[in-house]
N, C-alpha and C. Protein backbone atom coordinates (compact mmCIF):
# COMPACT_ATOMS: atom_id res chain seq x y z
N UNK A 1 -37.80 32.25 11.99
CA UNK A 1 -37.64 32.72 10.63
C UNK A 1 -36.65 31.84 9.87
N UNK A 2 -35.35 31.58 10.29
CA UNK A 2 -34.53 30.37 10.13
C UNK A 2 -35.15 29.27 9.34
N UNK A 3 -36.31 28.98 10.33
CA UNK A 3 -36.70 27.49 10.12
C UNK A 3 -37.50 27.84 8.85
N UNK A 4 -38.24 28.77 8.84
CA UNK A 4 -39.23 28.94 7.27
C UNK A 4 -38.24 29.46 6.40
N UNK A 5 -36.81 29.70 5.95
CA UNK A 5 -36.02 30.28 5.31
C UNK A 5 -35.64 28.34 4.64
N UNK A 6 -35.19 27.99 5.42
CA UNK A 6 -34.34 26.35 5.62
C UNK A 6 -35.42 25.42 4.93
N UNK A 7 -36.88 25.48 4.98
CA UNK A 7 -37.82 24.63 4.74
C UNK A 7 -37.54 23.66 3.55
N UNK A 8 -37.19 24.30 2.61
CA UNK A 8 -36.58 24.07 1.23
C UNK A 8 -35.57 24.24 0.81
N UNK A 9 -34.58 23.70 1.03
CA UNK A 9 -33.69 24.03 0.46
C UNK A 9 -33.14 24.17 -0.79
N UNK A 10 -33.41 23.59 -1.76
CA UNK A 10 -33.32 23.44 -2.85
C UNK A 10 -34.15 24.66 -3.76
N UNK A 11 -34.96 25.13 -2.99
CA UNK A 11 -35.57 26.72 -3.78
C UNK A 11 -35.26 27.51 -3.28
N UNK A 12 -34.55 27.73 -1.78
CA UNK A 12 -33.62 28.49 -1.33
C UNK A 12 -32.40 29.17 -1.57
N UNK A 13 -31.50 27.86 -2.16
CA UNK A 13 -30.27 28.16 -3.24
C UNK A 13 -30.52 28.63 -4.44
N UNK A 14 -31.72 28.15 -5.17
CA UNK A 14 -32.09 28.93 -6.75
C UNK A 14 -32.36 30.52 -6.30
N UNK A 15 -32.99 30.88 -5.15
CA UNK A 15 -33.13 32.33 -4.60
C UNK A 15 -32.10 33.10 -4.66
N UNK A 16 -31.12 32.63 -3.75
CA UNK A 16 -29.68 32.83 -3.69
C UNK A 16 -29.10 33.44 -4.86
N UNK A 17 -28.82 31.99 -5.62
CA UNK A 17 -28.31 32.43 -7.17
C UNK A 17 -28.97 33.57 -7.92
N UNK A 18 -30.08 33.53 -7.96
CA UNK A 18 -30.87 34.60 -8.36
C UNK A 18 -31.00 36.37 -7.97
N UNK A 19 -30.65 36.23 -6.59
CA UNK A 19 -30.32 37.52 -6.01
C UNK A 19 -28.71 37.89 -6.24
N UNK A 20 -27.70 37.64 -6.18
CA UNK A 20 -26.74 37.34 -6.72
C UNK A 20 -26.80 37.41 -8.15
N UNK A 21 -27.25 36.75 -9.00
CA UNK A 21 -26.52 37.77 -10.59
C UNK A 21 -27.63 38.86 -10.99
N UNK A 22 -29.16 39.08 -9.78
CA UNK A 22 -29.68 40.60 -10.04
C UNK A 22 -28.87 41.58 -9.22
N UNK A 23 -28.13 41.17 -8.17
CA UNK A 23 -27.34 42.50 -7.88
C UNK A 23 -26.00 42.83 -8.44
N UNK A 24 -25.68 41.74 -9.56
CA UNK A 24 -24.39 41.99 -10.35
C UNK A 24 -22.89 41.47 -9.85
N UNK A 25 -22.04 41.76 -10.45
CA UNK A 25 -21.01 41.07 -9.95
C UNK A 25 -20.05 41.27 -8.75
N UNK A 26 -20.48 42.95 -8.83
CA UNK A 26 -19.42 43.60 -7.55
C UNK A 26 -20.30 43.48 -6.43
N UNK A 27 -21.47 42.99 -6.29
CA UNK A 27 -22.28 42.79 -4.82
C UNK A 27 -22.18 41.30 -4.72
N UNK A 28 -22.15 40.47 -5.48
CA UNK A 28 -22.18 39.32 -5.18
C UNK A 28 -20.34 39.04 -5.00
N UNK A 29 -19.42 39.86 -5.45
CA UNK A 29 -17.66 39.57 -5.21
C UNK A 29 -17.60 40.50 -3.96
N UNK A 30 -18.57 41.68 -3.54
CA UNK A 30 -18.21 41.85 -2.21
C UNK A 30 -19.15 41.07 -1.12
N UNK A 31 -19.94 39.79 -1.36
CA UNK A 31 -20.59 39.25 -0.77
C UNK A 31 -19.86 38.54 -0.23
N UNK A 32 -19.01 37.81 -1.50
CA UNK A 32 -17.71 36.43 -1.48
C UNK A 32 -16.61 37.20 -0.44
N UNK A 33 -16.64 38.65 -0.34
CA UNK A 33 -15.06 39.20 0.54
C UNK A 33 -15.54 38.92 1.69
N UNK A 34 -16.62 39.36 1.95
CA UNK A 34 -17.50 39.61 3.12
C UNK A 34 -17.43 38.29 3.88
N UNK A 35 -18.04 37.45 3.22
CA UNK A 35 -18.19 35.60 4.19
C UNK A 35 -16.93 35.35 4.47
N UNK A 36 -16.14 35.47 3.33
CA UNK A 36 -14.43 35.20 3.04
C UNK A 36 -13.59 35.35 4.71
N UNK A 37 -13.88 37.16 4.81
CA UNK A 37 -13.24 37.55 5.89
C UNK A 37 -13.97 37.45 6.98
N UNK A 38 -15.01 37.24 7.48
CA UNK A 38 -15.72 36.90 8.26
C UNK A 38 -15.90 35.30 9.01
N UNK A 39 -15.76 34.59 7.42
CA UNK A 39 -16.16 33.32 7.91
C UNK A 39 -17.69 32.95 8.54
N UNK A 40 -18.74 33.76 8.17
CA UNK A 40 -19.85 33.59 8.01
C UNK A 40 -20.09 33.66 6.56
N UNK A 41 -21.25 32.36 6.24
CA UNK A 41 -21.81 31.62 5.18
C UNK A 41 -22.21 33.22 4.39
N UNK A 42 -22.30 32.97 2.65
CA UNK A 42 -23.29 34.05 2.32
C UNK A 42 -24.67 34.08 2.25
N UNK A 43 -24.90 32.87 2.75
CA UNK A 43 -26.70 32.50 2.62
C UNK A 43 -27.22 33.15 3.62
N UNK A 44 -26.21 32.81 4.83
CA UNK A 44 -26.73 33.27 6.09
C UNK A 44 -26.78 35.10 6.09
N UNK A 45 -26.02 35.66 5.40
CA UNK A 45 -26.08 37.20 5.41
C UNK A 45 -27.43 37.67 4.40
N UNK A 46 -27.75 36.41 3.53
CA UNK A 46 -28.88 36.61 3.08
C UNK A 46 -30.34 36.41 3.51
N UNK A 47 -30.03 35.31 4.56
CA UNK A 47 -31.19 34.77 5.07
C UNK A 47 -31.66 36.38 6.10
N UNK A 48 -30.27 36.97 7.07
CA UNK A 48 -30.77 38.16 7.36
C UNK A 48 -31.15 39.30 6.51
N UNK A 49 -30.77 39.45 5.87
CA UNK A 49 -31.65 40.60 4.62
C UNK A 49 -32.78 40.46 4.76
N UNK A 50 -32.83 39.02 3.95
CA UNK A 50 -34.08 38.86 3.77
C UNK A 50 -35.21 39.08 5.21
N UNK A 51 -34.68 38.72 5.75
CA UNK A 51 -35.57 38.71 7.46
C UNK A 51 -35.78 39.78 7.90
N UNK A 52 -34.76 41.07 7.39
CA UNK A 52 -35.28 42.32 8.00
C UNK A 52 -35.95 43.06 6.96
N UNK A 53 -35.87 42.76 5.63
CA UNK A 53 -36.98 43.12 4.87
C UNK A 53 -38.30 43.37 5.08
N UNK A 54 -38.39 41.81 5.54
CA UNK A 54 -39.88 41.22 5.92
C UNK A 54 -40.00 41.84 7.18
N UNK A 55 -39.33 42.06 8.17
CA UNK A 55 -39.85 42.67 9.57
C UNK A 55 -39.96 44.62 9.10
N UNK A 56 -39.17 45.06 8.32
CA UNK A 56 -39.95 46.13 8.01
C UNK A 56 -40.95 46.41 7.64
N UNK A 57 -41.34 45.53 6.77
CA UNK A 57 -42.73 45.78 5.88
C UNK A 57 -43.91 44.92 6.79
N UNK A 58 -43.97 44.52 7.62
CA UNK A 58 -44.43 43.75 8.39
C UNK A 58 -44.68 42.54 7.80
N UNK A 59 -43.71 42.08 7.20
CA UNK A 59 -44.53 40.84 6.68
C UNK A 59 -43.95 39.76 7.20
N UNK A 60 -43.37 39.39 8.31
CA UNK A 60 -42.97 38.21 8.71
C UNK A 60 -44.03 36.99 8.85
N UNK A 61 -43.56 36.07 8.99
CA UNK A 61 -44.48 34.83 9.27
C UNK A 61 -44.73 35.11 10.69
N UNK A 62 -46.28 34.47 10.70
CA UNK A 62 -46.56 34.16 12.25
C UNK A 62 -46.42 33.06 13.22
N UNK A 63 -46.53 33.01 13.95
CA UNK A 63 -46.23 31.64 14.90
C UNK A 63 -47.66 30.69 14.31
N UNK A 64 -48.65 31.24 14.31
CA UNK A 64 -49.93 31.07 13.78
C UNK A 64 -49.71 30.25 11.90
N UNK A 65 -48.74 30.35 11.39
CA UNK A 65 -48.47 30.41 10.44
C UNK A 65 -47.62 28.87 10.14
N UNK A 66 -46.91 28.45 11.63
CA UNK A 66 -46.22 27.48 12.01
C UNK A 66 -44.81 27.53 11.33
N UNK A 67 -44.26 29.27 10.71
CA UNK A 67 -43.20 29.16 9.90
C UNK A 67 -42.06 30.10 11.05
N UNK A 68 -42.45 30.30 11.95
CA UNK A 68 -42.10 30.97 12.51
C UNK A 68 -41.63 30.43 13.89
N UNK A 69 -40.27 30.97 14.37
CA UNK A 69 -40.05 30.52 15.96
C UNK A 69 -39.50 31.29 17.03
């Protein structure tokens, strides 16, 4: 999932930014506390969101799909 998240990077970060000023300022300043005190990336707390989104709804990529590992 990683690897089909990473593919692009450059439309990855416009995602980012984009999820970030639709969830407003106090989710994206407790996003910044969050990595801050953690010291994990905020992409990476996004890249999991996003990943368990998709495994709820079943929509992950398939291996079949070659986006998947």
């Amino acid at each position: 999932m990683e690897e089909f998240l990473r593919s692009n990077d450059l439309v990855y970060l416009s995602f980012v930014r984009h999820v970030l000023e639709e969830a407003g300022p106090a989710f994206a300043a407790e996003l910044r506390n969050l990595a801050k005190k953690t010291r994990v990336r905020q992409s990476d707390y996004l890249r999991e969101a996003v990943a368990d989104l998709l495994a709820k709804y079943g929509h992950l990529p398939t291996e079949e799909d070659g986006s998947a590992h």
